[in-house]
N, C-alpha and C. Protein backbone atom coordinates (compact mmCIF):
# COMPACT_ATOMS: atom_id res chain seq x y z
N UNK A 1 -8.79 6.99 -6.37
CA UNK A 1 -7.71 7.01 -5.43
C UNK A 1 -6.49 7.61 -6.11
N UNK A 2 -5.88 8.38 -5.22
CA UNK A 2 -4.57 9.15 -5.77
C UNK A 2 -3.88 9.50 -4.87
N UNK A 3 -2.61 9.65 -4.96
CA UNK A 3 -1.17 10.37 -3.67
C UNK A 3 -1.97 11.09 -3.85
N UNK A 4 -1.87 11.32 -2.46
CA UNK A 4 -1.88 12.75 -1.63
C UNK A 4 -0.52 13.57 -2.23
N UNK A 5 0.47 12.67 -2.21
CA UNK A 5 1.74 13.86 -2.10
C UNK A 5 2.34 14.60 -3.87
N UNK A 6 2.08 13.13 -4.86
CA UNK A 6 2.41 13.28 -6.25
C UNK A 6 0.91 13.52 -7.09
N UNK A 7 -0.19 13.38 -6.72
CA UNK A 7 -1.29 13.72 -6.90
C UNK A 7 -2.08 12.63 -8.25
N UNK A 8 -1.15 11.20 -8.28
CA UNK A 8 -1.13 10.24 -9.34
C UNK A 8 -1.80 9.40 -8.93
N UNK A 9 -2.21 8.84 -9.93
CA UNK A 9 -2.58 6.64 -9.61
C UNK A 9 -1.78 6.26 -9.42
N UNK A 10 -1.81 5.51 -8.64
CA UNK A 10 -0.75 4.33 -8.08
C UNK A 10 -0.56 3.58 -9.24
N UNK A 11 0.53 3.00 -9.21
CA UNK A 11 0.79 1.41 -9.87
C UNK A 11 0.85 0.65 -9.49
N UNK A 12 0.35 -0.48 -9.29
CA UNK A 12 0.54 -1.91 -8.37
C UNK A 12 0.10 -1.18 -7.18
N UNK A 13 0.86 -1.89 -6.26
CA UNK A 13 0.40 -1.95 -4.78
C UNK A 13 0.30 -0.25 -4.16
N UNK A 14 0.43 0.17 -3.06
CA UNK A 14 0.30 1.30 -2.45
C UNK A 14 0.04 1.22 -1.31
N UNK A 15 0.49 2.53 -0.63
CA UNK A 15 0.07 2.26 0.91
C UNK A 15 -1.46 3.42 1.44
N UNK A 16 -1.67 2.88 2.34
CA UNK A 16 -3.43 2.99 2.13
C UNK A 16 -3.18 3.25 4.15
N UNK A 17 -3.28 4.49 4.71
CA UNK A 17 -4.03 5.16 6.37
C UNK A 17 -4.97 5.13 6.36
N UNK A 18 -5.87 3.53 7.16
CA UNK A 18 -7.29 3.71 7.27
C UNK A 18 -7.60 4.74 8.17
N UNK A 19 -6.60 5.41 8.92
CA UNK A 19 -7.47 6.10 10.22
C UNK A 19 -8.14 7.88 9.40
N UNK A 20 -6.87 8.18 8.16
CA UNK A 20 -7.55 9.12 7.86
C UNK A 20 -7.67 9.15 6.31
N UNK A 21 -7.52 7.48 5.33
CA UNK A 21 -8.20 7.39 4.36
C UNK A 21 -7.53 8.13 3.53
N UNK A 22 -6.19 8.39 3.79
CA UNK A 22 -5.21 8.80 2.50
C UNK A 22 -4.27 7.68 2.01
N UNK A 23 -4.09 8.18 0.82
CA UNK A 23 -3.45 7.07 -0.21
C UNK A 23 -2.28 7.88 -0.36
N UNK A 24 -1.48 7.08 -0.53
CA UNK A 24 0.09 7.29 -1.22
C UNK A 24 0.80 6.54 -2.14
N UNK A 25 1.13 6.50 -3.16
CA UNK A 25 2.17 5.51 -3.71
C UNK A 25 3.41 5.13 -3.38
N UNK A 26 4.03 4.20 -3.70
CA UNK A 26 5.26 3.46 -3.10
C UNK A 26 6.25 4.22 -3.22
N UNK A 27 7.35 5.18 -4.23
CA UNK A 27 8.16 5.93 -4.79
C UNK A 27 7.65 7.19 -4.05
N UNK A 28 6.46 7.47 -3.54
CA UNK A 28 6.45 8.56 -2.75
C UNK A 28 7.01 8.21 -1.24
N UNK A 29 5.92 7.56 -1.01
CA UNK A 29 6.11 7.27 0.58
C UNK A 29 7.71 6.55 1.21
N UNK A 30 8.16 5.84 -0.17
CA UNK A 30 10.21 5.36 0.03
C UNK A 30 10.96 6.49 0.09
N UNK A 31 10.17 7.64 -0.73
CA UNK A 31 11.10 9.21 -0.76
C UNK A 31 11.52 9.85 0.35
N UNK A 32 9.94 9.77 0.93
CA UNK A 32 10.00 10.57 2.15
C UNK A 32 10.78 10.02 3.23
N UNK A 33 10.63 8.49 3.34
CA UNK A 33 11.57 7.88 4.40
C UNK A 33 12.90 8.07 4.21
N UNK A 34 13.27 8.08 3.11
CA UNK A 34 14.97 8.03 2.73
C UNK A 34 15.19 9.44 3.24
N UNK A 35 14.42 10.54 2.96
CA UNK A 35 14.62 11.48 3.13
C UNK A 35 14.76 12.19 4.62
N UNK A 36 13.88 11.11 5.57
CA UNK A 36 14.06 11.22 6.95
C UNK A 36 15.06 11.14 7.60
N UNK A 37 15.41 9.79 7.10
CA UNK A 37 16.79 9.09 7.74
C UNK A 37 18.03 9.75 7.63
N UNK A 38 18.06 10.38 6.28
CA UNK A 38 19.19 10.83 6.32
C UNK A 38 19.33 12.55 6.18
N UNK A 39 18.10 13.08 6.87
CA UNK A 39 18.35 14.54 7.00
C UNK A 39 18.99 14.99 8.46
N UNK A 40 19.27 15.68 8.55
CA UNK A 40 20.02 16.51 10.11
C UNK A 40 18.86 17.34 11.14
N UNK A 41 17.05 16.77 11.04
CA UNK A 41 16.82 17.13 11.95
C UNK A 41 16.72 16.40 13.27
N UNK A 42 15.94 16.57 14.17
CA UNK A 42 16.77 15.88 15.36
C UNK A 42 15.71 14.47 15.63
N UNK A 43 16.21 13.95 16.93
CA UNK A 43 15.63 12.89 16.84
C UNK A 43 14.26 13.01 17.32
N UNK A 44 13.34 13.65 18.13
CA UNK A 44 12.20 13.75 18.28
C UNK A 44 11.23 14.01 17.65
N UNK A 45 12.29 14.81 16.33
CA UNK A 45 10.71 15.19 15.21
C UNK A 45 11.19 13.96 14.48
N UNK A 46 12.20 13.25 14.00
CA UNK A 46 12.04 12.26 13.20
C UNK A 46 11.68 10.97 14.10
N UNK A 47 11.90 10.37 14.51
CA UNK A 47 11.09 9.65 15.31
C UNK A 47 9.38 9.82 15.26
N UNK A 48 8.86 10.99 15.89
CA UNK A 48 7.41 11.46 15.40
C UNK A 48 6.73 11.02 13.98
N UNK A 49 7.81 11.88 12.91
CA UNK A 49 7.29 11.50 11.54
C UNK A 49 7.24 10.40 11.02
N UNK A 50 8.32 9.35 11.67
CA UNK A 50 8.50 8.21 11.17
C UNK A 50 6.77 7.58 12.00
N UNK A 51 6.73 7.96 12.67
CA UNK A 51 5.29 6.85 14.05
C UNK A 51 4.47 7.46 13.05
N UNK A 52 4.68 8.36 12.60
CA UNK A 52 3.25 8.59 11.78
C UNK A 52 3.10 8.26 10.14
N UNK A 53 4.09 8.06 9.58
CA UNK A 53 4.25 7.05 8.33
C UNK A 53 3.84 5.87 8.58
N UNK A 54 4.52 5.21 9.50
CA UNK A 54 3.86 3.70 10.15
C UNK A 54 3.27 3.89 10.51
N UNK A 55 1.98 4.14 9.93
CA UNK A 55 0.29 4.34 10.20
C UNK A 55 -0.19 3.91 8.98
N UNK A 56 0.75 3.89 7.46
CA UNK A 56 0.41 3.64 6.41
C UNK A 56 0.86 2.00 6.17
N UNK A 57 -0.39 1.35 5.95
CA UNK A 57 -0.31 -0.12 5.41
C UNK A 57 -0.34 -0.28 4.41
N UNK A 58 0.34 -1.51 3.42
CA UNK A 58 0.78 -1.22 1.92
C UNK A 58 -0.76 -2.13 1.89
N UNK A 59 -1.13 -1.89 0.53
CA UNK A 59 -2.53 -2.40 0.34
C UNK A 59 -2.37 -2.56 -1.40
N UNK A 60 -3.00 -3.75 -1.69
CA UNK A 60 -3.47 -4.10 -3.12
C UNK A 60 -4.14 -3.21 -4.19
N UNK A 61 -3.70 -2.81 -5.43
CA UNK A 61 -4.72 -1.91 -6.09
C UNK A 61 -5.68 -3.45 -6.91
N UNK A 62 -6.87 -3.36 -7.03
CA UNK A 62 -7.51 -4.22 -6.82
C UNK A 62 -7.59 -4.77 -8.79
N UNK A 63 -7.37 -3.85 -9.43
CA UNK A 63 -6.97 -3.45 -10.76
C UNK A 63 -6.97 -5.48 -11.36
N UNK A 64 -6.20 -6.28 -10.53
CA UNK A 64 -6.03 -7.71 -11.68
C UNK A 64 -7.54 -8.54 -10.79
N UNK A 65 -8.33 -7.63 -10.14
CA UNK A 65 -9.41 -9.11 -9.63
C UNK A 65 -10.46 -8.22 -10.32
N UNK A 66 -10.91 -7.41 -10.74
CA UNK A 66 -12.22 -6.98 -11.35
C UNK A 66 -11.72 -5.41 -12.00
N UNK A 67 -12.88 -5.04 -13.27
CA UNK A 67 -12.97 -4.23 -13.65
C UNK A 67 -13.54 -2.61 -13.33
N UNK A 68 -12.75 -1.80 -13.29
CA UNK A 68 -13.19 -0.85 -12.63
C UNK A 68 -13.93 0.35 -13.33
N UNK A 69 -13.89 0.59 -14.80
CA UNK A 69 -14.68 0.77 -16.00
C UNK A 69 -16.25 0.76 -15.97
N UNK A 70 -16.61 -0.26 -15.86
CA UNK A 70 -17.72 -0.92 -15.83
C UNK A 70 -19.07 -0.43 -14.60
N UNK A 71 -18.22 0.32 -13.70
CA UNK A 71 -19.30 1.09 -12.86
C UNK A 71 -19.29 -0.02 -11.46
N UNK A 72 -19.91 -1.37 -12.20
CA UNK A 72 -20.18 -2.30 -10.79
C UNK A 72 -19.30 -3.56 -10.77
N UNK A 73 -18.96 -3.92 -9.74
CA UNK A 73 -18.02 -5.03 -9.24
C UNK A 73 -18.57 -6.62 -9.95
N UNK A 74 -19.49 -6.25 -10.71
CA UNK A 74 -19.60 -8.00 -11.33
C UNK A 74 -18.87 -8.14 -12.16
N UNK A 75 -17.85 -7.42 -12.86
CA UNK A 75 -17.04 -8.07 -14.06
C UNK A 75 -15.47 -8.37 -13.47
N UNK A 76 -15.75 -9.21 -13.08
CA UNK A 76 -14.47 -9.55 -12.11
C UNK A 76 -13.44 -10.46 -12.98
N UNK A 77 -12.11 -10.61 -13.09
CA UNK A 77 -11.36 -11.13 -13.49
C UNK A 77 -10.77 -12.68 -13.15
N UNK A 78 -11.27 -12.96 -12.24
CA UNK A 78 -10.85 -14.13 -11.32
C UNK A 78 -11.75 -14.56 -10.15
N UNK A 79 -11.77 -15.38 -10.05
CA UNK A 79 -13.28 -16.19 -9.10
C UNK A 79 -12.56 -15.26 -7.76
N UNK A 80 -13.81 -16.00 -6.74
CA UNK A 80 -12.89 -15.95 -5.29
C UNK A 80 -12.00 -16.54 -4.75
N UNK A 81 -12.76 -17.84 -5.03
CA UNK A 81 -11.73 -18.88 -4.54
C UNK A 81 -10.40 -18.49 -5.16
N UNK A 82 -10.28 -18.46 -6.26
CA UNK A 82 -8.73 -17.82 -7.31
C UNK A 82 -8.07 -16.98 -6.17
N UNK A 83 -8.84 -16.01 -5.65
CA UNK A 83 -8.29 -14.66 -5.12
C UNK A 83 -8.16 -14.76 -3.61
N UNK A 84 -8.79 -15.76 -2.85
CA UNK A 84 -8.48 -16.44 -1.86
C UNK A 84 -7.27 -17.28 -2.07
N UNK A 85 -6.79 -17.99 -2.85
CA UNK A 85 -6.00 -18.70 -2.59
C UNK A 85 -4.34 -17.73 -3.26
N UNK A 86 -4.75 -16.98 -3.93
CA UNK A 86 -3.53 -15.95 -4.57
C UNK A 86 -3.29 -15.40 -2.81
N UNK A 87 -3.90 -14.82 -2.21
CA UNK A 87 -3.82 -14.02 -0.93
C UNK A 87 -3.40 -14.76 -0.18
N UNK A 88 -3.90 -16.50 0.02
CA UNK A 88 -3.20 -17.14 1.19
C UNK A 88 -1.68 -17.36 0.88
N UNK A 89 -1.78 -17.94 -0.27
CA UNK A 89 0.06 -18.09 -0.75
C UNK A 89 1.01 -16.35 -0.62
N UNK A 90 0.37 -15.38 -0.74
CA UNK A 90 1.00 -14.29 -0.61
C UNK A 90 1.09 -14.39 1.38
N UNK A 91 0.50 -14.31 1.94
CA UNK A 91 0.24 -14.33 3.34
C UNK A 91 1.78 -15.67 3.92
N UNK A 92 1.42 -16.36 3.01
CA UNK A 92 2.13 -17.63 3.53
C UNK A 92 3.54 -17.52 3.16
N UNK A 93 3.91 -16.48 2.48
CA UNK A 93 5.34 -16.28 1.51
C UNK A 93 5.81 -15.37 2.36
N UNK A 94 4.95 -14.32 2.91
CA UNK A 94 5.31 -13.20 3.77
C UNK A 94 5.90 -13.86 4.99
N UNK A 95 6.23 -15.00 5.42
CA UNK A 95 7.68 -15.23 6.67
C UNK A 95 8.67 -15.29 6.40
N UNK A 96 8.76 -15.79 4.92
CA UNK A 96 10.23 -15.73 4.04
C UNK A 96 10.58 -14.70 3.61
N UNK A 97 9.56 -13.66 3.28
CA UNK A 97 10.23 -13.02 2.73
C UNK A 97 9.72 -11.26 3.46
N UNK A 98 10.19 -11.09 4.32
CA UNK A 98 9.84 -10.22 5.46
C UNK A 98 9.90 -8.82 4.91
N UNK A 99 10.43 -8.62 3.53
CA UNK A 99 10.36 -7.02 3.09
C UNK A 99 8.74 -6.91 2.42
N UNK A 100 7.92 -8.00 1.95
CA UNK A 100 6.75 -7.48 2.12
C UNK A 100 6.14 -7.46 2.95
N UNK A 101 4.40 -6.80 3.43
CA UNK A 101 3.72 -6.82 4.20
C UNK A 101 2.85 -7.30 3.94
N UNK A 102 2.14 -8.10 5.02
CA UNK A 102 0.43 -8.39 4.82
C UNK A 102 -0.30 -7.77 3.43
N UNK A 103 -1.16 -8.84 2.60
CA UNK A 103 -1.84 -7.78 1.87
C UNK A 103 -3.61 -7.89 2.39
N UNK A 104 -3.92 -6.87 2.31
CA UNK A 104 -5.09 -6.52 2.38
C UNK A 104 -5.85 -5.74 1.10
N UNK A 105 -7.06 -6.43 0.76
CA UNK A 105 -8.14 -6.29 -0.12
C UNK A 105 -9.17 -5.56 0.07
């Protein structure tokens, strides 16, 4: 997995378009928005671009629950249950604290 736009690995989290399965990193995809908001084109194409950024859901790099080296998913770092309950407390933190999003695994 790599930006589409900086052509890198992510660090930590990232945002992840299941509909067409591109990846972006965070410092990319904040660029482009800042860059929306405050350019002088008009409101129909930004509006557009923006509906189509919000298509990208921020998503987990999976990097602290298993090893990715190793070829196959048995060398895992942390049970399930561990990684079930890390996800519910993240899920459950997300009303307080509304600048993150849902995470998905």
């Amino acid at each position: 997995m790599k930006c589409f736009r900086c052509q890198e690995q992510p660090e930590g989290d990232y945002y992840h378009n299941f509909k067409s399965q591109l990846d972006i990193c965070r410092r990319c995809l904040n660029k482009e928005v800042k860059e929306l908001r405050h350019c002088k084109t008009d409101d129909y194409k930004r509006k557009l671009t923006l509906r189509e950024w919000s298509e990208f859901k921020l998503v987990r790099h999976c990097s602290f629950y298993h090893l990715h080296k190793s070829g196959n998913m048995k060398s895992t770092l942390m049970t399930k249950s561990d990684l079930r309950k890390k996800i519910n407390m993240e899920n459950y933190l997300y009303q307080y604290y509304p600048v993150w999003d849902k995470r998905y695994v």
